[in-house]
N, C-alpha and C. Protein backbone atom coordinates (compact mmCIF):
# COMPACT_ATOMS: atom_id res chain seq x y z
N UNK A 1 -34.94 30.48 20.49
CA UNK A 1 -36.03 31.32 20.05
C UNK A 1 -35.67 32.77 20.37
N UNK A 2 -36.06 33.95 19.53
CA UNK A 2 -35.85 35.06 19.53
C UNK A 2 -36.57 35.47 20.68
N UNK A 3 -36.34 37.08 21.01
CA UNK A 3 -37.10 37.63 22.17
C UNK A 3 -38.47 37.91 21.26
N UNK A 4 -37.88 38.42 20.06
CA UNK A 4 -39.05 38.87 19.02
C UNK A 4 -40.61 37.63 18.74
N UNK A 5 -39.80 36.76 18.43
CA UNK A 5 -40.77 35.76 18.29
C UNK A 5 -41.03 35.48 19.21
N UNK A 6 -40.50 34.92 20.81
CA UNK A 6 -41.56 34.99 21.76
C UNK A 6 -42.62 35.77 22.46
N UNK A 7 -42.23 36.92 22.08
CA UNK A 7 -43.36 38.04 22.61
C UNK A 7 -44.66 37.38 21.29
N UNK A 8 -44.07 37.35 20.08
CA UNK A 8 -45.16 37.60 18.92
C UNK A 8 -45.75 36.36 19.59
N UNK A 9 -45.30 35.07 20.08
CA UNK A 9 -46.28 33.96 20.21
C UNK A 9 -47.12 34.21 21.65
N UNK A 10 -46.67 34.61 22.39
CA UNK A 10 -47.22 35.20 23.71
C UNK A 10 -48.45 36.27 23.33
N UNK A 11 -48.21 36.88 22.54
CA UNK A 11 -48.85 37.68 21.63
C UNK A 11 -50.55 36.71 21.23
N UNK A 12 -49.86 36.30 20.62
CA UNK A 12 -51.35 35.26 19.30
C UNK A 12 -51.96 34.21 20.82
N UNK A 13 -50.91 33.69 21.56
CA UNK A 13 -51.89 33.03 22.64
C UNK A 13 -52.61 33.80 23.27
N UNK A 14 -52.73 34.97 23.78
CA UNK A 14 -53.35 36.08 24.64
C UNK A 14 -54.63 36.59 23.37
N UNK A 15 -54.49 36.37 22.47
CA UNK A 15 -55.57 36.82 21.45
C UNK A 15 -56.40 35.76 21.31
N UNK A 16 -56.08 34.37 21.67
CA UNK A 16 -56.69 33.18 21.10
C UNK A 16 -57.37 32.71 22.53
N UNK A 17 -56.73 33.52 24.00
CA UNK A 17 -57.77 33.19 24.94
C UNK A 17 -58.71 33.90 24.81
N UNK A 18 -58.59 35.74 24.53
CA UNK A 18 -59.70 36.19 24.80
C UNK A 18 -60.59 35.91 23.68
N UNK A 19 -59.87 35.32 22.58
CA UNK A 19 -61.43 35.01 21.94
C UNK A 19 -62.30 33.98 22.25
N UNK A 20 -61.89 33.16 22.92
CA UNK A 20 -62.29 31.50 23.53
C UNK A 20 -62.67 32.06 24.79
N UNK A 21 -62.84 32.99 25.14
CA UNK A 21 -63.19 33.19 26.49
C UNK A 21 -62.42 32.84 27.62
N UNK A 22 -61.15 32.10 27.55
CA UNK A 22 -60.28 31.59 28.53
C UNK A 22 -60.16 32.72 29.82
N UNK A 23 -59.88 32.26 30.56
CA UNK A 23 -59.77 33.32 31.81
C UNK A 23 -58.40 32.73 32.39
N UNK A 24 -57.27 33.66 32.83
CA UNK A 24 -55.83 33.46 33.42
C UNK A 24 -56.08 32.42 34.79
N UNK A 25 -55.38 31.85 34.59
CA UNK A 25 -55.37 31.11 36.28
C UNK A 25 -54.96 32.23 37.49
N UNK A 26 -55.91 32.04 38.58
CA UNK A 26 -55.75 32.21 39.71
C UNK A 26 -56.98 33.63 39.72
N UNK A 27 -57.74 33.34 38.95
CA UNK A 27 -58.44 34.80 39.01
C UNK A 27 -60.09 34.40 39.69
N UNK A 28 -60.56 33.49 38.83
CA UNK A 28 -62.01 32.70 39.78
C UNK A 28 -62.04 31.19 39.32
N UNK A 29 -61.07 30.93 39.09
CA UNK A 29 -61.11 29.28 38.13
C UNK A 29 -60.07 28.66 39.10
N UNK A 30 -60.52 27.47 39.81
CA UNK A 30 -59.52 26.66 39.86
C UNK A 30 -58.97 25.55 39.00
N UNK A 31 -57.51 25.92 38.49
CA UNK A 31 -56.79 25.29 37.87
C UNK A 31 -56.65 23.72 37.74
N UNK A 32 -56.71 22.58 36.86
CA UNK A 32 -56.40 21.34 36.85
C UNK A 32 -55.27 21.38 37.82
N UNK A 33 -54.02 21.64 37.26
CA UNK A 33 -53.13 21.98 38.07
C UNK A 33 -53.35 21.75 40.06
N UNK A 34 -53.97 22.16 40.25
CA UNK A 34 -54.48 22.89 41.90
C UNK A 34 -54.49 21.76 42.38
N UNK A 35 -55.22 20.70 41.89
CA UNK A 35 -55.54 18.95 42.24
C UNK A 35 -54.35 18.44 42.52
N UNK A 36 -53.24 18.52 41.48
CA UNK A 36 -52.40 17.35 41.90
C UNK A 36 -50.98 17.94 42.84
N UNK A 37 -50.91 19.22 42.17
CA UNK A 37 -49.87 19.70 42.88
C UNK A 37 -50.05 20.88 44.08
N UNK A 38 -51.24 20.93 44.62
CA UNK A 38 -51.87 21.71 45.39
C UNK A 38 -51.73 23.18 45.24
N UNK A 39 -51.39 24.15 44.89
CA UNK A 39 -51.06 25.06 44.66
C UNK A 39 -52.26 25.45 43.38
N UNK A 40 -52.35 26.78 43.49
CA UNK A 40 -53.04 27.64 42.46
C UNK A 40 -51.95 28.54 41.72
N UNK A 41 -52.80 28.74 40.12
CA UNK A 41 -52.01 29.66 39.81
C UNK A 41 -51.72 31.20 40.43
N UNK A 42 -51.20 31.61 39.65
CA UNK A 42 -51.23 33.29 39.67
C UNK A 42 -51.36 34.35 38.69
N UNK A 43 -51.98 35.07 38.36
CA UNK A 43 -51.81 35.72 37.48
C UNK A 43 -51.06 36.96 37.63
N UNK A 44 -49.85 37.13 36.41
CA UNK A 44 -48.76 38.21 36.23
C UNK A 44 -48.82 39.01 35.30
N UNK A 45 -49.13 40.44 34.91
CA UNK A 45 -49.27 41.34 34.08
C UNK A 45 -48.87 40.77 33.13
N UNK A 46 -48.69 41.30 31.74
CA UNK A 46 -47.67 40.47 30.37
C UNK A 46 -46.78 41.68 30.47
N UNK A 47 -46.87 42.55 30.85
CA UNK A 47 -45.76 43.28 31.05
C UNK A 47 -44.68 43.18 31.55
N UNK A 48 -45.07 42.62 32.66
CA UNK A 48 -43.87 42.03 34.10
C UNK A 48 -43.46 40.53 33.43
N UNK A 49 -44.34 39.51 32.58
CA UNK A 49 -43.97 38.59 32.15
C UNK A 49 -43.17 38.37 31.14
N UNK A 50 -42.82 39.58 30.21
CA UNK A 50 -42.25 40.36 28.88
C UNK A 50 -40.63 40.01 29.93
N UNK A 51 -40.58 41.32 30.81
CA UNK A 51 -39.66 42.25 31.41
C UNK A 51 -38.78 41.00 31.81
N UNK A 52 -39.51 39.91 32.50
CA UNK A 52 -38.56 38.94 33.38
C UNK A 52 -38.43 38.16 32.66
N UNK A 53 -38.47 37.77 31.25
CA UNK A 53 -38.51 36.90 30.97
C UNK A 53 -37.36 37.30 29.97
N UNK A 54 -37.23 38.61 29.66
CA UNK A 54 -35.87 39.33 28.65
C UNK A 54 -35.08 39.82 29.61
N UNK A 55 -34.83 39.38 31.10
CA UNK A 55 -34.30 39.47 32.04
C UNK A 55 -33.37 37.85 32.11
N UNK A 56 -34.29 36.90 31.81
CA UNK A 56 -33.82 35.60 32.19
C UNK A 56 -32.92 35.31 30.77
N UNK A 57 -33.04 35.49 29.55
CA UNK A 57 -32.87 35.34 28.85
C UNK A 57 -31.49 36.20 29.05
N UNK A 58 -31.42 37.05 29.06
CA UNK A 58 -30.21 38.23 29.33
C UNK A 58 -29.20 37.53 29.82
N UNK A 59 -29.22 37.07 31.06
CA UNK A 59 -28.68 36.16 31.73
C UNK A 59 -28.43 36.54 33.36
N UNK A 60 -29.21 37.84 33.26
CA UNK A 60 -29.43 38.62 34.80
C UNK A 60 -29.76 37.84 35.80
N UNK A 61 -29.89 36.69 35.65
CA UNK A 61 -30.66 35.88 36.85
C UNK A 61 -30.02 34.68 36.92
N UNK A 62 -28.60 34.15 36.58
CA UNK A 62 -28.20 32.91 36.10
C UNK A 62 -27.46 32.60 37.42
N UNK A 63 -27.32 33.18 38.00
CA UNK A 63 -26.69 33.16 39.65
C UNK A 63 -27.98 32.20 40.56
N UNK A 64 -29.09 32.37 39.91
CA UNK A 64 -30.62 31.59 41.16
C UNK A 64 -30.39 30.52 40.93
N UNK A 65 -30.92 29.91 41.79
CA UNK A 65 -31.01 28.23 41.32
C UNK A 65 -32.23 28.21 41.22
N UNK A 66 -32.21 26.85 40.16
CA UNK A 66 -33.88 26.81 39.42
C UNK A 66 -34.69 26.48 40.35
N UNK A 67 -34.53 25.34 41.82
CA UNK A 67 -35.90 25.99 42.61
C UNK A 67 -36.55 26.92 43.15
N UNK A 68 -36.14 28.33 43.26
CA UNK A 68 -36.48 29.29 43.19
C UNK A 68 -37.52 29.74 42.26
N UNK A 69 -37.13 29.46 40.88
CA UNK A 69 -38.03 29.29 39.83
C UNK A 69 -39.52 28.78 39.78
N UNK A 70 -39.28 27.58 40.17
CA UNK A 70 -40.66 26.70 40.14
C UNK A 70 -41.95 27.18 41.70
N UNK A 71 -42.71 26.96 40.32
CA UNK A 71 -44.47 28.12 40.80
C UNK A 71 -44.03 29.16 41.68
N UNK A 72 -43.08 29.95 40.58
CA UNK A 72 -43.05 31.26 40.86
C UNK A 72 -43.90 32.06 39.98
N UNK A 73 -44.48 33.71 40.28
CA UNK A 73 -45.19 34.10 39.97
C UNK A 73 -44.66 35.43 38.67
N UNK A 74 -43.74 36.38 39.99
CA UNK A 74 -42.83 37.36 39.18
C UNK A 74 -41.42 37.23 39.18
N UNK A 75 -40.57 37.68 38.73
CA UNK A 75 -39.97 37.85 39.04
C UNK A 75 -38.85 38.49 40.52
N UNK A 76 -39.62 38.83 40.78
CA UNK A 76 -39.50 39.62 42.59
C UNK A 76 -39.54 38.63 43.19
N UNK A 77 -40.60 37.76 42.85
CA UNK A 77 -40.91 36.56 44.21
C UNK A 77 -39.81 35.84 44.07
N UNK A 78 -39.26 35.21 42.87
CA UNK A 78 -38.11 34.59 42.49
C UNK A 78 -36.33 35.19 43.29
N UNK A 79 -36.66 36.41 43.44
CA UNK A 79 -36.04 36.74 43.74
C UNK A 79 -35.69 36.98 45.38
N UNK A 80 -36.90 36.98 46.09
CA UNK A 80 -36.79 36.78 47.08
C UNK A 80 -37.18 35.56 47.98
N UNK A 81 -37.16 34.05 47.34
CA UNK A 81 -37.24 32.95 47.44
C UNK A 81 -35.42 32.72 47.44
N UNK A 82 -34.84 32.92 46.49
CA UNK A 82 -33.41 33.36 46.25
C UNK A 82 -32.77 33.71 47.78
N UNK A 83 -33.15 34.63 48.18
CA UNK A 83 -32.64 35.51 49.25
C UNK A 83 -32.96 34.71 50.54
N UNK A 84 -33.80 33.89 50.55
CA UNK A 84 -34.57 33.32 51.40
C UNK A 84 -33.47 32.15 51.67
N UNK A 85 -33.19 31.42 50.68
CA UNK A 85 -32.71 30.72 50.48
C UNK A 85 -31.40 30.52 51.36
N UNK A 86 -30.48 31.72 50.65
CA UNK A 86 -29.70 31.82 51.32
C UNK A 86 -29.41 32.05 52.89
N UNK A 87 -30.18 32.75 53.45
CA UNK A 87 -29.98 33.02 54.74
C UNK A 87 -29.82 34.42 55.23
């Protein structure tokens, strides 16, 4: 998938919550999610979610290992889960 077309679909979903009234996880809703895997979401600008995500794609980040990744929030945190990691 293009960077183009994923922004545009990131795009039409962000238009199709606020018309449904949806509200982002981690803001006053606890998530289905929260139940099974204990954890809450987070909510991340679409800006910062744009940036890291044409970051990952790039291949700027292909050095992390993917648990670092998982219920991560920004990119930063990912990054210093990374660092953590190591020692």
């Amino acid at each position: 998938m293009s960077f183009a077309l994923a922004l545009e679909f990131a795009q039409l979903a962000r238009s199709r919550d606020e018309l449904s009234g949806a509200k982002p996880c981690g803001t006053d809703v606890k998530p289905v999610t929260a139940n099974t895997i204990a954890r809450f979401g987070k909510f991340v600008p679409r800006a910062d979610t744009v940036r890291s995500f044409k970051e990952i794609i790039e291949g700027k980040h292909d050095d992390i290992p993917e648990s670092a990744f998982m219920y991560a929030g920004s990119i930063e945190e990912v990054l210093e889960r990374a660092k953590k990691s190591k020692g």
